[in-house]
Protein backbone atom coordinates (compact mmCIF):
# COMPACT_ATOMS: atom_id res chain seq x y z
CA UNK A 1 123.83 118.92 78.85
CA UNK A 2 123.28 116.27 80.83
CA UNK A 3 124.94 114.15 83.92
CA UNK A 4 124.39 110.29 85.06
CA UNK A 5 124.43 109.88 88.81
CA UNK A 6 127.94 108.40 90.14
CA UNK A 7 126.23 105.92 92.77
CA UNK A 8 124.11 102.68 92.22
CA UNK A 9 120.88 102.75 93.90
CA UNK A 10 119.60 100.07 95.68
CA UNK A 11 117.29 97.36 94.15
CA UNK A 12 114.08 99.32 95.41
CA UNK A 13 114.57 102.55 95.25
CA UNK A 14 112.10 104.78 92.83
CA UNK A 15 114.52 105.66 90.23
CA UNK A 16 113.96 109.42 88.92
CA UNK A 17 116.17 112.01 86.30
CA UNK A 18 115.29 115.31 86.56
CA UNK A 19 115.38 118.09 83.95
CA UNK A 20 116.18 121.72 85.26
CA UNK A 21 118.40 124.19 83.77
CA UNK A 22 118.37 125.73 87.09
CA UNK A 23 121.63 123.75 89.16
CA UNK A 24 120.47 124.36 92.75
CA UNK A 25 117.21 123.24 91.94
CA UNK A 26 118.08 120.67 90.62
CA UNK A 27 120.83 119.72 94.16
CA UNK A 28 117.82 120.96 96.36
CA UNK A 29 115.29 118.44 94.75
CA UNK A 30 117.97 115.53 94.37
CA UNK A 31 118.94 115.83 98.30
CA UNK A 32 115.21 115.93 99.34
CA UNK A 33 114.00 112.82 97.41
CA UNK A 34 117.38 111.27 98.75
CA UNK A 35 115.96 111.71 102.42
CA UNK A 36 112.87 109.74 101.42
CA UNK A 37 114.58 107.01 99.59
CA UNK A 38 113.81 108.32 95.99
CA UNK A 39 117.23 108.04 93.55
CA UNK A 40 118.36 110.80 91.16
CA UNK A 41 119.78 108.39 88.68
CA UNK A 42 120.32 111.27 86.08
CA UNK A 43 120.26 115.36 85.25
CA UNK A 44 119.69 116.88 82.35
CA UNK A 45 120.01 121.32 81.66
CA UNK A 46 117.57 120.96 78.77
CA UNK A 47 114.59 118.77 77.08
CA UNK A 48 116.67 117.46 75.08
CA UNK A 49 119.37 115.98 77.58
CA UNK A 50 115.80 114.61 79.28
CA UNK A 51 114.73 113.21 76.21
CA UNK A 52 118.92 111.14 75.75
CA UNK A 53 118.28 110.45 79.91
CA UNK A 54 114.56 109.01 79.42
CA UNK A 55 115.87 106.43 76.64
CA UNK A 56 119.27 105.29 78.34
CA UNK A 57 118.53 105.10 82.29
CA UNK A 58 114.61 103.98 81.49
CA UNK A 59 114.01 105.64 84.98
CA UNK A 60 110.02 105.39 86.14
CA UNK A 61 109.60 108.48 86.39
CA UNK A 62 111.08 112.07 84.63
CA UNK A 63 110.78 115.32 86.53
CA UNK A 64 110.61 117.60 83.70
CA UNK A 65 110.55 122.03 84.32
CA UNK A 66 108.88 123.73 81.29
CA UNK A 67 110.63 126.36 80.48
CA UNK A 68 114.55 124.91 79.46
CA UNK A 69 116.83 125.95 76.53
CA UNK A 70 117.14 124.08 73.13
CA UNK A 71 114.40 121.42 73.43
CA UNK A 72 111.48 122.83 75.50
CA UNK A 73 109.72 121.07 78.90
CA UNK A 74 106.48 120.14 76.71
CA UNK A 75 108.50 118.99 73.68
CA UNK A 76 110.74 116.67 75.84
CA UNK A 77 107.71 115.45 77.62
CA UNK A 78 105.97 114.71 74.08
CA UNK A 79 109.35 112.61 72.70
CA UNK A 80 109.47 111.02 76.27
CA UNK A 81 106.28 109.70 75.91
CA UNK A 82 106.03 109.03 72.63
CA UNK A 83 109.81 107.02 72.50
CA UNK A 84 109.63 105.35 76.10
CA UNK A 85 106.15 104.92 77.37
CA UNK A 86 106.53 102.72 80.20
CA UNK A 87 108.46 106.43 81.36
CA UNK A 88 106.21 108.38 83.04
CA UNK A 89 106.49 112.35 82.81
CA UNK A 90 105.55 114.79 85.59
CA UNK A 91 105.93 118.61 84.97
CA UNK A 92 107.56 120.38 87.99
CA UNK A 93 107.59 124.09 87.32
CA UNK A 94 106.61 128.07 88.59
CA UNK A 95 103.67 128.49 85.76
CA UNK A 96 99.97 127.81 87.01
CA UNK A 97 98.99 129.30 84.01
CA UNK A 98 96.09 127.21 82.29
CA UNK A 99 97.35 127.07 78.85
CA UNK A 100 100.81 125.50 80.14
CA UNK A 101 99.27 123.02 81.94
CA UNK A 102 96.64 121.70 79.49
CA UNK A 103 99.66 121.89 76.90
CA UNK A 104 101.29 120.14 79.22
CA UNK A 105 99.03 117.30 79.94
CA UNK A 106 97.80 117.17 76.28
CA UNK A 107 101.82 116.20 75.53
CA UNK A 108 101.41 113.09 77.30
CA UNK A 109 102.73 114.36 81.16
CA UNK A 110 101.13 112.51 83.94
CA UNK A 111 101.00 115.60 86.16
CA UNK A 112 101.61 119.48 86.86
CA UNK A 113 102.86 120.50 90.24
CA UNK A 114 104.52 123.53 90.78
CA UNK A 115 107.82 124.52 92.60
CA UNK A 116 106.57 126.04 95.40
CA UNK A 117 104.94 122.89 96.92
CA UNK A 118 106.11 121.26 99.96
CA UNK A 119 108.91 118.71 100.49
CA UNK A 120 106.41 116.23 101.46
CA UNK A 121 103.68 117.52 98.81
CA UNK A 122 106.51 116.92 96.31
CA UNK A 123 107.64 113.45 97.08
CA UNK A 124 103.76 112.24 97.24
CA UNK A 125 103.24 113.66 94.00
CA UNK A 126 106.53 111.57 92.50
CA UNK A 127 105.74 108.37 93.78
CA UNK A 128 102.04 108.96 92.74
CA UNK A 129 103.05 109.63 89.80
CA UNK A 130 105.13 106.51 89.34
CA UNK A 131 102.48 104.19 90.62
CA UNK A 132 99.92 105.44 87.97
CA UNK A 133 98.21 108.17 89.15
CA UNK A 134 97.20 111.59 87.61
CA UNK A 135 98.71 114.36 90.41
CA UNK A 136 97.51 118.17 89.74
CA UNK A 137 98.39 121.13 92.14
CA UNK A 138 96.07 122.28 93.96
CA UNK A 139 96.28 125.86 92.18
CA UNK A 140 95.07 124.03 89.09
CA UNK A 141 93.15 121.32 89.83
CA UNK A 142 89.53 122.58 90.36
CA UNK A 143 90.19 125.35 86.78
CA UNK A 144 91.24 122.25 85.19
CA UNK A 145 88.62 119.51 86.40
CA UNK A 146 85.51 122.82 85.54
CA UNK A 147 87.30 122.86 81.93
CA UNK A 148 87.02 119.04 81.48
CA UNK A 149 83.94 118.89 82.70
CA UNK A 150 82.46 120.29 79.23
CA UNK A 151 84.20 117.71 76.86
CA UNK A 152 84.39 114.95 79.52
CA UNK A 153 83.13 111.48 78.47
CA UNK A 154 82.36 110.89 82.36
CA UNK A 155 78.75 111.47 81.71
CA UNK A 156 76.15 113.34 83.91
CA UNK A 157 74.13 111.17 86.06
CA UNK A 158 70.20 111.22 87.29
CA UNK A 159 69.84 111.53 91.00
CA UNK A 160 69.24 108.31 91.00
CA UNK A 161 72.20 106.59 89.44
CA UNK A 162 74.58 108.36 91.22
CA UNK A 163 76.12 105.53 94.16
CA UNK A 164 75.63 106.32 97.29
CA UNK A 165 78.71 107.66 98.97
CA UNK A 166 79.92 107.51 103.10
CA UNK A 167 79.98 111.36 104.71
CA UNK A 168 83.79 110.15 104.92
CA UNK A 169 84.12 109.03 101.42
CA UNK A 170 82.20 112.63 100.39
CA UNK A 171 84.81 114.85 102.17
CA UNK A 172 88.04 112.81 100.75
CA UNK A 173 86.24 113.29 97.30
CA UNK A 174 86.05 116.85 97.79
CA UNK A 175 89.16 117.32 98.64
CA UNK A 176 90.64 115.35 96.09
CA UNK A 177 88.82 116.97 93.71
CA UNK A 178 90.55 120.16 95.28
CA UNK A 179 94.17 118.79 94.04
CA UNK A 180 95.59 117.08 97.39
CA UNK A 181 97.60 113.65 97.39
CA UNK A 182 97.07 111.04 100.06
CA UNK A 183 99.12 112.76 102.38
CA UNK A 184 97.80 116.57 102.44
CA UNK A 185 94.10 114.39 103.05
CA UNK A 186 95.38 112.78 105.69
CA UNK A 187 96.44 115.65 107.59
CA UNK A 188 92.94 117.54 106.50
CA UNK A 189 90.98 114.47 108.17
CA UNK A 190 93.36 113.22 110.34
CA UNK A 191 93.80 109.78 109.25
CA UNK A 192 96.75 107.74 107.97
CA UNK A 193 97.55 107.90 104.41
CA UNK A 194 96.84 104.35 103.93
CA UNK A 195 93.48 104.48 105.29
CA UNK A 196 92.97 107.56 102.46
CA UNK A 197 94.40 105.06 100.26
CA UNK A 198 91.87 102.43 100.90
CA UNK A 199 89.27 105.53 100.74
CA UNK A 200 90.16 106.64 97.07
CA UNK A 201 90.09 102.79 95.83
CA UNK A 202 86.36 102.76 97.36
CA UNK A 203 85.84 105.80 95.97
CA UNK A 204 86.83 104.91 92.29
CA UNK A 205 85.10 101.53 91.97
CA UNK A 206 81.97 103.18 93.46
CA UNK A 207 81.50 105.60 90.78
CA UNK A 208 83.08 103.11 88.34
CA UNK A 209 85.96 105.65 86.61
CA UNK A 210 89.90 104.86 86.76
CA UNK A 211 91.81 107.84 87.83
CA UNK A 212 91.71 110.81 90.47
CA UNK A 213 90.73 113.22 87.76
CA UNK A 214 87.71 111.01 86.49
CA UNK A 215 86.50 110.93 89.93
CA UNK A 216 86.65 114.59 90.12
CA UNK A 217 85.04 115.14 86.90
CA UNK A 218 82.46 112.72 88.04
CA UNK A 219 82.20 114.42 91.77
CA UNK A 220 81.47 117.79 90.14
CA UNK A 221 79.26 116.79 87.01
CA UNK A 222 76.93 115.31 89.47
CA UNK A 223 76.94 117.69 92.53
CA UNK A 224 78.86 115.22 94.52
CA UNK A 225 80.87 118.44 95.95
């Protein structure tokens, strides 16, 4: 089953649909992103209501839980991304368990956070999401970053290659590496988000890889944390 929002958002508002079989979770999780300008343009009870949402709103960004009747999270997540990928796909669920969230990710999602994170953790994530990144709970990050390190094509570096890095620049890389958006590293440091921002873009041309996770698998190949 699925429902289409009854109001228009504005021009630039980050349009979302979430899919949760769970109603109040779903109310709960539209009214917070409403607070922060976010817009619930759709709902869906099941992957495949996602799936019929994803390909007529186009939202940026689906909210998928994995565990849904009929069509499952990581099934609706692989059709999502496999029929719409300018869509991106972030799993929002209770499971921290490492097998769901490499399935997960393997599917095509563009994140794992789970339902007990924070309003403000949650909307981060979202709009991180959206703009490109990779977001991982903190619960899961580090298991997850070890496991890739093994496979990883980031390769190992000699002392020598590896660029020299600020004492600042270290401890945001550690704690990204740890899971935490922008915000969460703010408050850890106590600077502005947009001055973590500006941090993590040093950070990623420095060692020379494209996403959060690279420079993670990078930071702990190479001893950087």
């Amino acid at each position: 089953m699925l429902y289409l929002a009854g109001v228009e958002p504005s021009d630039d508002a980050l349009r979302v649909v979430v899919a949760d079989d769970h109603h109040l979770f779903r109310e709960g999780l539209r009214r917070m992103l409403a607070t922060d300008g976010i817009a619930v343009v759709g709902e869906a009870t099941d992957g495949m209501g996602a799936v019929a949402l994803a390909r007529k709103l186009a939202p940026e960004i689906v909210v998928v839980d994995l565990k849904m009747p009929r069509v499952s999270g990581t099934d609706a997540v692989r059709e999502i991304v496999r029929s719409n990928p300018d869509v991106r796909v972030l799993v929002l669920t209770v499971s921290a368990d490492e097998s769901d969230v490499l399935e997960a990710l393997d599917a095509g999602a563009c994140g794992y956070m789970l339902k007990d994170a924070g309003a403000e953790e949650l909307v981060g994530g979202i709009r991180m999401a959206a703009g490109g990144q990779t977001v991982l709970a903190r619960e899961v990050a580090r298991a997850l970053v070890a496991r890739a390190c093994k496979d990883s094509r980031v390769a190992e570096q000699t002392p020598d290659q590896v660029p020299a890095l600020t004492t600042r620049e270290r401890e945001v890389l550690g704690l990204m590496t740890d899971g935490l958006d922008n915000a969460a590293i703010g408050r850890e440091l106590s600077i502005s988000r947009h001055t973590v921002k500006q941090y993590v873009t040093n950070i990623l041309e420095k060692l020379g890889v494209r996403s959060r996770v690279e420079a993670a698998i990078y930071a702990v190949r190479n001893g950087l944390v």
